[in-house]
C-alpha atoms as a PDB file:
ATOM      1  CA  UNK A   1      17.725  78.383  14.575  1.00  0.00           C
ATOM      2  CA  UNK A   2      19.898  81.371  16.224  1.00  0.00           C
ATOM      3  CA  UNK A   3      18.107  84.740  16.242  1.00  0.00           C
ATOM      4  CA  UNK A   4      18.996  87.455  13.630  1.00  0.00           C
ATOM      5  CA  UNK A   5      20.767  90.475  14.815  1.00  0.00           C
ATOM      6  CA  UNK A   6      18.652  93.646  14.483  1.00  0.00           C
ATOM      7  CA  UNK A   7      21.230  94.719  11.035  1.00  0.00           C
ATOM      8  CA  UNK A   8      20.223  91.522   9.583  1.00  0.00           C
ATOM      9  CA  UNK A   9      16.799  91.657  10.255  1.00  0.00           C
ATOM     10  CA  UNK A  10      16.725  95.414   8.347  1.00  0.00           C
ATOM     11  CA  UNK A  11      18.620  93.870   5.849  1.00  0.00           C
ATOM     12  CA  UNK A  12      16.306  90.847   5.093  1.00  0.00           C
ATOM     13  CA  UNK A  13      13.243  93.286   5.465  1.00  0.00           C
ATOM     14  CA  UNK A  14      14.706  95.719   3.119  1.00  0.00           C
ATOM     15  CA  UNK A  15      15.343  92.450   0.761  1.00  0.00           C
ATOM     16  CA  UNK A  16      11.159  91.651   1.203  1.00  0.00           C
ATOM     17  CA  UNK A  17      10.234  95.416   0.393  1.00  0.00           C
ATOM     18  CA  UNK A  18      12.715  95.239  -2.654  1.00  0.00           C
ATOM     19  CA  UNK A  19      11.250  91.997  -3.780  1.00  0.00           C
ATOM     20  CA  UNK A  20       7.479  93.010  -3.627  1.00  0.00           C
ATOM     21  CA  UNK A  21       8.366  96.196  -5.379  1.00  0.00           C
ATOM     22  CA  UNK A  22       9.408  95.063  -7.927  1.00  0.00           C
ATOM     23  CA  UNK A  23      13.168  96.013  -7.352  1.00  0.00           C
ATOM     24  CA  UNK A  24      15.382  93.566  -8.966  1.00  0.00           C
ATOM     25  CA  UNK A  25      13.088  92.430 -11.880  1.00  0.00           C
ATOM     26  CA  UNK A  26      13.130  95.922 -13.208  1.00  0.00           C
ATOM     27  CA  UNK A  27      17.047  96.953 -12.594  1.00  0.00           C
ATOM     28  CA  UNK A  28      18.089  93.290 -13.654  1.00  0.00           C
ATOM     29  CA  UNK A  29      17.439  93.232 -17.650  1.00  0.00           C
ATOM     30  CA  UNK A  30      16.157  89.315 -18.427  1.00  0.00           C
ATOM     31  CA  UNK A  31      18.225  88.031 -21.302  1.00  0.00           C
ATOM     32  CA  UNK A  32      18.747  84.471 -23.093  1.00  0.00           C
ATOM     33  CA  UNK A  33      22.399  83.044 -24.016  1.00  0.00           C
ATOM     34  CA  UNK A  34      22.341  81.131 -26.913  1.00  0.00           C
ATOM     35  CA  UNK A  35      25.559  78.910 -27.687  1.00  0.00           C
ATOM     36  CA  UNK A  36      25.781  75.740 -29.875  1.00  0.00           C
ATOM     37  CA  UNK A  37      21.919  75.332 -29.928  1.00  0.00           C
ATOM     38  CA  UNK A  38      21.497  75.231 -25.982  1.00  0.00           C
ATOM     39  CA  UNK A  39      19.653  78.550 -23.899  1.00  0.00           C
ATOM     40  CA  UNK A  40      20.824  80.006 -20.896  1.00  0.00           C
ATOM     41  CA  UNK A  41      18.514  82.396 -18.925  1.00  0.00           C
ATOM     42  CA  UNK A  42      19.916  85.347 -17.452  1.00  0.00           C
ATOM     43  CA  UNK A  43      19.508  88.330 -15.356  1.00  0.00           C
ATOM     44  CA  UNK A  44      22.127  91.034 -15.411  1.00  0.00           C
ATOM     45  CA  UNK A  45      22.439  94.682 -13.880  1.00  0.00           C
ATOM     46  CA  UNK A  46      24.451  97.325 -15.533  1.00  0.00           C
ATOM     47  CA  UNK A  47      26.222 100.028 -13.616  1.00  0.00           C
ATOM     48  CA  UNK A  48      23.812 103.019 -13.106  1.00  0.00           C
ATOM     49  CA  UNK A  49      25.625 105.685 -16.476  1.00  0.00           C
ATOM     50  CA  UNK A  50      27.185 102.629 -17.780  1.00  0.00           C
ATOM     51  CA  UNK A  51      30.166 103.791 -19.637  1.00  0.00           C
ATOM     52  CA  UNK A  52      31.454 101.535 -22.655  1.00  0.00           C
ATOM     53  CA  UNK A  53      34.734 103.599 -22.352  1.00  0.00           C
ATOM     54  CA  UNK A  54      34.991 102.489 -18.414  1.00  0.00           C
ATOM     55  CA  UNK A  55      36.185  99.034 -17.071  1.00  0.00           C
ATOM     56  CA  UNK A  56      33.810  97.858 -14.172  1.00  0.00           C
ATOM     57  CA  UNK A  57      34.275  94.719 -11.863  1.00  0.00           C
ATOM     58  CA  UNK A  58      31.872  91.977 -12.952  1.00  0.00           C
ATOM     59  CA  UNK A  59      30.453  89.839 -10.380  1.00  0.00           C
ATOM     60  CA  UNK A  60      28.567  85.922 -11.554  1.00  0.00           C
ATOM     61  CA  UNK A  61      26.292  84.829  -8.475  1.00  0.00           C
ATOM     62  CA  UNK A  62      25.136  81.534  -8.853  1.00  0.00           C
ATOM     63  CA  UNK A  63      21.930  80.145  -6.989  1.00  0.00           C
ATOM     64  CA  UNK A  64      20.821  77.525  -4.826  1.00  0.00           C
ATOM     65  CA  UNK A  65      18.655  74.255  -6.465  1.00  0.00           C
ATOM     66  CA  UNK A  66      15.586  75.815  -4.905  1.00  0.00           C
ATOM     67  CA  UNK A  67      15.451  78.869  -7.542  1.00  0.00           C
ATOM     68  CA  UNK A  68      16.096  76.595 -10.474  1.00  0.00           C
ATOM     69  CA  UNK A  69      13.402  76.265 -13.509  1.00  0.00           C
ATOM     70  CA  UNK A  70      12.903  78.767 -16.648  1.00  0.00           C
ATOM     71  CA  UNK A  71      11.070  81.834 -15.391  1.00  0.00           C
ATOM     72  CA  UNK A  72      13.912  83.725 -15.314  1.00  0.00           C
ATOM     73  CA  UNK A  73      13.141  85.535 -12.409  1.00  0.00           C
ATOM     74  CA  UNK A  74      13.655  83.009  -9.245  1.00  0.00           C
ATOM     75  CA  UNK A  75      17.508  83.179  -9.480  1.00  0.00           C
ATOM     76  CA  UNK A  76      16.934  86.723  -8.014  1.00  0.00           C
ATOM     77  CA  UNK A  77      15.016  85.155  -4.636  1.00  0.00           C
ATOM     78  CA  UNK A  78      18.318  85.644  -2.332  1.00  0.00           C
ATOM     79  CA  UNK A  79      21.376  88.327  -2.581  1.00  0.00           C
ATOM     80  CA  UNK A  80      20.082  90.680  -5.774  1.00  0.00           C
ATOM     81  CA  UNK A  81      19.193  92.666  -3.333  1.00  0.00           C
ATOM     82  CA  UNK A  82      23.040  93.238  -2.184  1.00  0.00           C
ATOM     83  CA  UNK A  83      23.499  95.261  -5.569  1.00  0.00           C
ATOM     84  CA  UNK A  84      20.213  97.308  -6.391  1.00  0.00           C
ATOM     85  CA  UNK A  85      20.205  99.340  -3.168  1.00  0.00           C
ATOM     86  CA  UNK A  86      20.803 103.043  -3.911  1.00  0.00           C
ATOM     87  CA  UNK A  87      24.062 103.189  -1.557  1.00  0.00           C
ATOM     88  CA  UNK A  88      25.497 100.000  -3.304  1.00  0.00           C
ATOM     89  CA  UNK A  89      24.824 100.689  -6.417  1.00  0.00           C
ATOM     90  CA  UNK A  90      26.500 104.153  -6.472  1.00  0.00           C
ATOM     91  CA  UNK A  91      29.844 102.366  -3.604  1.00  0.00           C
ATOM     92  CA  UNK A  92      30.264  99.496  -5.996  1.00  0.00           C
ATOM     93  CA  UNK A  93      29.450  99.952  -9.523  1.00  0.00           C
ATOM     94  CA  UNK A  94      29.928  96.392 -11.550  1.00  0.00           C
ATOM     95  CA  UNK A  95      28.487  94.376 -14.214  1.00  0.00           C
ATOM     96  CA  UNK A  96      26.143  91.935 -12.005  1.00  0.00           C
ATOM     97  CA  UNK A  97      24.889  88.375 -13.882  1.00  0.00           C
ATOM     98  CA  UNK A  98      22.673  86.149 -12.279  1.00  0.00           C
ATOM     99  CA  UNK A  99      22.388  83.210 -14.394  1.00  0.00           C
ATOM    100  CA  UNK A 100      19.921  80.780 -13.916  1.00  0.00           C
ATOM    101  CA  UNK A 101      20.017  76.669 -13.614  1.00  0.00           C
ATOM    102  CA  UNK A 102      17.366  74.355 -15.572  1.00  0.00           C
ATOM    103  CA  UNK A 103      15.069  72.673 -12.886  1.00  0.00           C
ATOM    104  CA  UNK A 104      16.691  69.562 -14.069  1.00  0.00           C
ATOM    105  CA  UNK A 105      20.440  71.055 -14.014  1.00  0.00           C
ATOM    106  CA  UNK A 106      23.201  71.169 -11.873  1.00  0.00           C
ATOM    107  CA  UNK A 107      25.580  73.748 -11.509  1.00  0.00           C
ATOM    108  CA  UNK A 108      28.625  71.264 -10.006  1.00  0.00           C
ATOM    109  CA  UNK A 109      29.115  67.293 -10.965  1.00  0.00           C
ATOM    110  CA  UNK A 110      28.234  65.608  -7.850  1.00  0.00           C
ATOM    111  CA  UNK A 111      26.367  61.633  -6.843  1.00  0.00           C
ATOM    112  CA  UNK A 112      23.501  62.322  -4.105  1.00  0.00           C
ATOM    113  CA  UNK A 113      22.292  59.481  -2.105  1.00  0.00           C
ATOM    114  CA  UNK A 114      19.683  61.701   0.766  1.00  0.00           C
ATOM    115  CA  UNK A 115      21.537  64.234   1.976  1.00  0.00           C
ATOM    116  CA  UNK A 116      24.776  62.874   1.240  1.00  0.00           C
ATOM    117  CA  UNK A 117      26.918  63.734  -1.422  1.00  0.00           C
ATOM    118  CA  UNK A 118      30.256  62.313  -2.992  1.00  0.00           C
ATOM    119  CA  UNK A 119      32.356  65.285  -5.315  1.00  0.00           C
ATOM    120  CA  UNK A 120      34.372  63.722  -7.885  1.00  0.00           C
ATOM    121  CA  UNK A 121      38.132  64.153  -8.232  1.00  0.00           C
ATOM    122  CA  UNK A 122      38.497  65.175 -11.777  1.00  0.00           C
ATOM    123  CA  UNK A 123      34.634  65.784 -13.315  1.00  0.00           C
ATOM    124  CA  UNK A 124      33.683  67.183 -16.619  1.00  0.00           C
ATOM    125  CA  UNK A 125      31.942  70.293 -16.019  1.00  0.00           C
ATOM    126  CA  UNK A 126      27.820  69.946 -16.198  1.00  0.00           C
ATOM    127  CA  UNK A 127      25.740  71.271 -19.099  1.00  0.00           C
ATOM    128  CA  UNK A 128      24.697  73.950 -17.383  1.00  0.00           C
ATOM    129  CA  UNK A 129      28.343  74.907 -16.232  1.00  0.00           C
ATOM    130  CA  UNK A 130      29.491  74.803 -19.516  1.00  0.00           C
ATOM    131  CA  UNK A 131      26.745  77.388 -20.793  1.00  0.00           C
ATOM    132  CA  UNK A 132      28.114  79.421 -17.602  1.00  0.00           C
ATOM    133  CA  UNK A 133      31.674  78.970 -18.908  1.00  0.00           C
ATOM    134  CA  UNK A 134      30.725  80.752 -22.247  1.00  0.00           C
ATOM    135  CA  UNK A 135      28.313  83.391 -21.083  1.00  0.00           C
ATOM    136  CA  UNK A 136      31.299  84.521 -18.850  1.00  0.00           C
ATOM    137  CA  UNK A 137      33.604  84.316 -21.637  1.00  0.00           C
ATOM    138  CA  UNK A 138      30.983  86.734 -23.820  1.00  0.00           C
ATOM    139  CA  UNK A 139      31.020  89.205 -21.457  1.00  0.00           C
ATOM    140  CA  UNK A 140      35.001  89.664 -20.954  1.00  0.00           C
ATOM    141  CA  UNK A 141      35.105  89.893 -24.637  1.00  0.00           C
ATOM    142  CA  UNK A 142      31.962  92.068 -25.314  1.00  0.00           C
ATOM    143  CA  UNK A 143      31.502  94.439 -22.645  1.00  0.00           C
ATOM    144  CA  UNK A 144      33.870  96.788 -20.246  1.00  0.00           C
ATOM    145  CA  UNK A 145      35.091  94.569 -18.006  1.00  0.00           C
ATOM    146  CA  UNK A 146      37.734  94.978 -15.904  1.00  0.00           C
ATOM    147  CA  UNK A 147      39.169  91.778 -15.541  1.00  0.00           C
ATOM    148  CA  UNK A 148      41.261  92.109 -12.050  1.00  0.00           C
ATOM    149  CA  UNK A 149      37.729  92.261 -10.536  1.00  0.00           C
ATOM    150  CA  UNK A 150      35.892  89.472 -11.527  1.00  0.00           C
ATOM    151  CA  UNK A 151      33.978  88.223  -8.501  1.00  0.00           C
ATOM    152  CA  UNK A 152      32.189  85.269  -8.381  1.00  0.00           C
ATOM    153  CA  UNK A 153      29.573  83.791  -5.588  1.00  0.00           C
ATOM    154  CA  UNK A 154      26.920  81.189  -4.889  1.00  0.00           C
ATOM    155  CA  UNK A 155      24.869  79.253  -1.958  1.00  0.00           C
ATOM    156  CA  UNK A 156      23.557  76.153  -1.818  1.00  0.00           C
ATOM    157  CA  UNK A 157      23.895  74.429  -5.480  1.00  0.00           C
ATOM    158  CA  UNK A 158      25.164  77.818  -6.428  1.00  0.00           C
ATOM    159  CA  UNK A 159      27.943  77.742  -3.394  1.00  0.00           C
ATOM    160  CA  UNK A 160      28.977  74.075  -4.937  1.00  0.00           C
ATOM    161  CA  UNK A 161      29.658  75.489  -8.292  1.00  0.00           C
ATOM    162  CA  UNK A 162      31.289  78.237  -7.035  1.00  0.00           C
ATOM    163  CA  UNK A 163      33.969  75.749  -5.691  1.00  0.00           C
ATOM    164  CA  UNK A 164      33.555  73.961  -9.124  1.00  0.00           C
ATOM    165  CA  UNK A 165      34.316  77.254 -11.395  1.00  0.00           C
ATOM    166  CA  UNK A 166      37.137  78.511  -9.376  1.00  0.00           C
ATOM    167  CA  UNK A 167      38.931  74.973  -9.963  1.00  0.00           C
ATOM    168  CA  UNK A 168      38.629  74.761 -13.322  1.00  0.00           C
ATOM    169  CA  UNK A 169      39.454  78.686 -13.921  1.00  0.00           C
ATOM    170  CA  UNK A 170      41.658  79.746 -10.844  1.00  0.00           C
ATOM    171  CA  UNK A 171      43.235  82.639 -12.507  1.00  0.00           C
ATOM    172  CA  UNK A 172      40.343  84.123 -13.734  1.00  0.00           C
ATOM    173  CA  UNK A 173      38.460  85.519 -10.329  1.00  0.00           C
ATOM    174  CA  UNK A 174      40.099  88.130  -7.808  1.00  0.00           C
ATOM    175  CA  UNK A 175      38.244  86.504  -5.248  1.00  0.00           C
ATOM    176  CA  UNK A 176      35.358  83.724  -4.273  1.00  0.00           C
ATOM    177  CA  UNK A 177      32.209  83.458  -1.585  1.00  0.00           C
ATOM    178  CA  UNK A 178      31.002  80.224  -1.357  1.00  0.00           C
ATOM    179  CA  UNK A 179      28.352  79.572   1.001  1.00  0.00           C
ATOM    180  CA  UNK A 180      27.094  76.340   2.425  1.00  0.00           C
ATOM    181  CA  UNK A 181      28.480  74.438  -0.423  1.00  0.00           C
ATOM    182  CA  UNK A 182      31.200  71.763  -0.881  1.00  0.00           C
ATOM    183  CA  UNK A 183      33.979  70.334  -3.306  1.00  0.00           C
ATOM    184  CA  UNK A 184      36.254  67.072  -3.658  1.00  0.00           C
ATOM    185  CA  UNK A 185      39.496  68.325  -1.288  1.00  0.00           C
ATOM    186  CA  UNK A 186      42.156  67.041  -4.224  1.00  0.00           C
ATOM    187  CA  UNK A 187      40.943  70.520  -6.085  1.00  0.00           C
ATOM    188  CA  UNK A 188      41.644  72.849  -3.756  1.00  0.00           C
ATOM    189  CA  UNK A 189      45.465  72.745  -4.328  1.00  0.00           C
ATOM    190  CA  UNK A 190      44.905  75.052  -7.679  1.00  0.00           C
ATOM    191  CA  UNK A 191      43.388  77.522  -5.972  1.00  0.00           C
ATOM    192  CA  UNK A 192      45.321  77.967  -2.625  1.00  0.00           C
ATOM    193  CA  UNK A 193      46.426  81.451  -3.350  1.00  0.00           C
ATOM    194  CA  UNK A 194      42.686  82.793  -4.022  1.00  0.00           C
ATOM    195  CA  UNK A 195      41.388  85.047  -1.356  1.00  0.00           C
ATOM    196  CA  UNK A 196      38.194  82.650  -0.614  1.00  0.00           C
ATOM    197  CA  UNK A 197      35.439  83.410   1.890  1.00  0.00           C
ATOM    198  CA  UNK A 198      33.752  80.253   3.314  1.00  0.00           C
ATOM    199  CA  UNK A 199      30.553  80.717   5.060  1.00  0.00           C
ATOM    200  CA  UNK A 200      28.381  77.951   6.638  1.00  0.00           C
ATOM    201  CA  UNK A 201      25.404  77.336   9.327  1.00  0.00           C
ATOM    202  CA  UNK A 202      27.006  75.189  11.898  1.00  0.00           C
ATOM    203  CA  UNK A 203      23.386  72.649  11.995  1.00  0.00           C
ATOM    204  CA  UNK A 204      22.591  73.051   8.266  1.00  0.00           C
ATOM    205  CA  UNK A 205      20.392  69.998   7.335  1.00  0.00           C
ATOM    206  CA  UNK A 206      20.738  69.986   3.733  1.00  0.00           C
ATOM    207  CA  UNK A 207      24.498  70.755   3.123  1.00  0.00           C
ATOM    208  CA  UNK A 208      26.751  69.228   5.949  1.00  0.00           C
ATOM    209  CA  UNK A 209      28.841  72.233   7.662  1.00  0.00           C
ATOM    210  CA  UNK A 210      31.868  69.197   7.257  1.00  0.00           C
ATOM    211  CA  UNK A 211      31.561  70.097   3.874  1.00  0.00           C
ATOM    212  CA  UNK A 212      32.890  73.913   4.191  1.00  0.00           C
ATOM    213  CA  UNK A 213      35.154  73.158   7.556  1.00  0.00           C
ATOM    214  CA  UNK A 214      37.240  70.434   5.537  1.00  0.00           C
ATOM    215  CA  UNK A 215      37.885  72.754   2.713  1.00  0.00           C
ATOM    216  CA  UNK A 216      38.965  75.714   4.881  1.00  0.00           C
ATOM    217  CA  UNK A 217      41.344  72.795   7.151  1.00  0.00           C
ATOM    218  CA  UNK A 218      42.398  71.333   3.622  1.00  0.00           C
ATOM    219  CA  UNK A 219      42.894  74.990   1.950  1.00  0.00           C
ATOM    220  CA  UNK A 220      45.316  75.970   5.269  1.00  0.00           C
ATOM    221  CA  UNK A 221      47.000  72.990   5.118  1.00  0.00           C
ATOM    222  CA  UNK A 222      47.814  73.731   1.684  1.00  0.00           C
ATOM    223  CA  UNK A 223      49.580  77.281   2.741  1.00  0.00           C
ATOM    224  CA  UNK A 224      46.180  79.328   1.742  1.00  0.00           C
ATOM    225  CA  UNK A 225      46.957  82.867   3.602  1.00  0.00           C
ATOM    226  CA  UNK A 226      43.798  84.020   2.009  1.00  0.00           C
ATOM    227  CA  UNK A 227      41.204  82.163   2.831  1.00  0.00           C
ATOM    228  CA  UNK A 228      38.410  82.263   6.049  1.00  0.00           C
ATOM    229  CA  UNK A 229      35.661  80.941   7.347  1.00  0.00           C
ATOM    230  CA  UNK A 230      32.995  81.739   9.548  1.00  0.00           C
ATOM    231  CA  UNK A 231      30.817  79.523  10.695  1.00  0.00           C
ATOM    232  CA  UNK A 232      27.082  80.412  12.428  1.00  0.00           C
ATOM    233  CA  UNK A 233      26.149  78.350  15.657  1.00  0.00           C
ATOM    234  CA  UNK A 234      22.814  77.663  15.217  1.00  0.00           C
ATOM    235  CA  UNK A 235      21.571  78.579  11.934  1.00  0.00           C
ATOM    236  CA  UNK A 236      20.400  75.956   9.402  1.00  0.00           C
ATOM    237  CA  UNK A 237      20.656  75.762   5.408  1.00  0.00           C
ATOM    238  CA  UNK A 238      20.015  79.703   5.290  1.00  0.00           C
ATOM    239  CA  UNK A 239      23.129  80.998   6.437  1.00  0.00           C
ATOM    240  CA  UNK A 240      23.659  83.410   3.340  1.00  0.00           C
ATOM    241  CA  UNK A 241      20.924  86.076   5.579  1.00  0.00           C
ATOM    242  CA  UNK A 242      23.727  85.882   7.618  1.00  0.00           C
ATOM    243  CA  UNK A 243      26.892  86.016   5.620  1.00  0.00           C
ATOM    244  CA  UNK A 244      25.078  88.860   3.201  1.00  0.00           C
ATOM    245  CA  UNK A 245      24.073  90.599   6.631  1.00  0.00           C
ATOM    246  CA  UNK A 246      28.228  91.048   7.372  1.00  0.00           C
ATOM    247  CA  UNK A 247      28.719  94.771   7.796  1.00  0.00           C
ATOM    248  CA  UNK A 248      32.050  94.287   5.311  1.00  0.00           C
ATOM    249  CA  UNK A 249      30.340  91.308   3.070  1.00  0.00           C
ATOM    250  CA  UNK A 250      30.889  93.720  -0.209  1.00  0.00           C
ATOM    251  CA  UNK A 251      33.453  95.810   0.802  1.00  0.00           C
ATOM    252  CA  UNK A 252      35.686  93.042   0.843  1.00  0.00           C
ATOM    253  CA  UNK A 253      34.715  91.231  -2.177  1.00  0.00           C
ATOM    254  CA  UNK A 254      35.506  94.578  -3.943  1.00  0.00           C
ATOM    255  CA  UNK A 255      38.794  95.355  -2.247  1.00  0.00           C
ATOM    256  CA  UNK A 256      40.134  92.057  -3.904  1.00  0.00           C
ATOM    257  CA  UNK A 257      42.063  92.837  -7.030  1.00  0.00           C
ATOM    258  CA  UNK A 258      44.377  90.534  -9.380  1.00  0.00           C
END
């Protein structure tokens, strides 16, 4: 696996010290969606002097199948710790939801045979998506949010549903970061004008990198002006350490606007 720079290797340190302290547990509030008799768990950070009167960019982060279950507190394992540093937190105020899977859930429709995976063409969102669907939903109707900004990101499981969401919504984010995920080509066309950020670890063993490079190729070939990819020689299924270790990874995510 290719060596971490010395930046990312303060970064992912900072993200160990943050975990054992507590950090994200206590600035994410746990909550439970309820909709048509199904629960969603939830973690969500409010701007630090939330004001109702304000509208804030809201960001959904969804995570990899490793962090699935019902604790409510392993969706948090990777990238909370982008938004409950001091210095973030006061750069890039936003409504931050970090919903989390069941351990028997799926966030995107997909057949798995090993490590290989077919996307469907034209699939019915999963249970899980749909509860995702509706918590987003709540929040644009119930809270302050502005919605040019709405962000949304995901790795893994999390990076294949950000693909998913985006599809079936492509006029509801500013802007998408899915890493090491994967979609069915035929539904990129509806979202060719999103700014997208692809990210990818060229020898990942879980998720094949041909995965993210067709969807950039298909996405250019398609007109897309928006949309990049960087790929990481080297580095296996954890290539979000890298992609959250890019000096403009949030700055850029917030410059996007509707």
């Amino acid at each position: 696996m290719k060596k971490l720079s010395i930046i990312q290797m303060l970064l992912l340190a900072g993200a160990c010290m943050s975990a054992f302290a507590g950090q994200p547990s206590d600035l994410f509030e746990k909550k439970d969606f309820v909709y048509k008799g199904d629960t969603l768990h939830y973690r969500i950070l409010y701007p630090e002097h939330y004001d109702p009167d304000k509208k804030y960019p809201f960001i959904l982060f969804l995570h990899g199948a490793g962090e699935r279950g019902s604790d409510n507190e392993s969706q948090l394992k990777h990238g909370s710790f982008l938004f409950t540093s001091p210095e973030n937190r006061n750069s890039y105020p936003a409504i931050v939801i970090f919903p989390q899977c069941p351990a028997d859930g799926y966030w995107a429709p997909m057949e798995q045979d090993g490590n290989d995976r077919i996307f469907p063409e034209n699939p019915k969102p999963t249970p899980s998506m749909r509860m995702v669907e509706q918590l987003v939903r709540h929040y644009m109707k119930q809270e302050s949010v502005d919605r040019n900004r709405m962000y949304i990101l995901g790795l893994s499981m999390g990076g294949m549903g950000t693909f998913d969401y985006i599809c079936r919504h492509p006029k509801q984010f500013a802007c998408a970061i899915p890493i090491c995920g994967g979609v069915h080509l035929e539904r990129l066309k509806k979202v060719r004008h999103m700014p997208i950020r692809i990210y990818h670890g060229s020898v990942d063993p879980v998720v094949s990198v041909e995965f993210s490079r067709n969807a950039f190729i298909e996405l250019k070939a398609l007109g897309s002006e928006k949309v990049e990819y960087k790929e990481y020689t080297g580095v296996e299924h954890d290539s979000w350490n890298n992609a959250f270790a890019e000096p403009d990874f949030l700055e850029w995510m917030f410059r996007q606007t509707k």
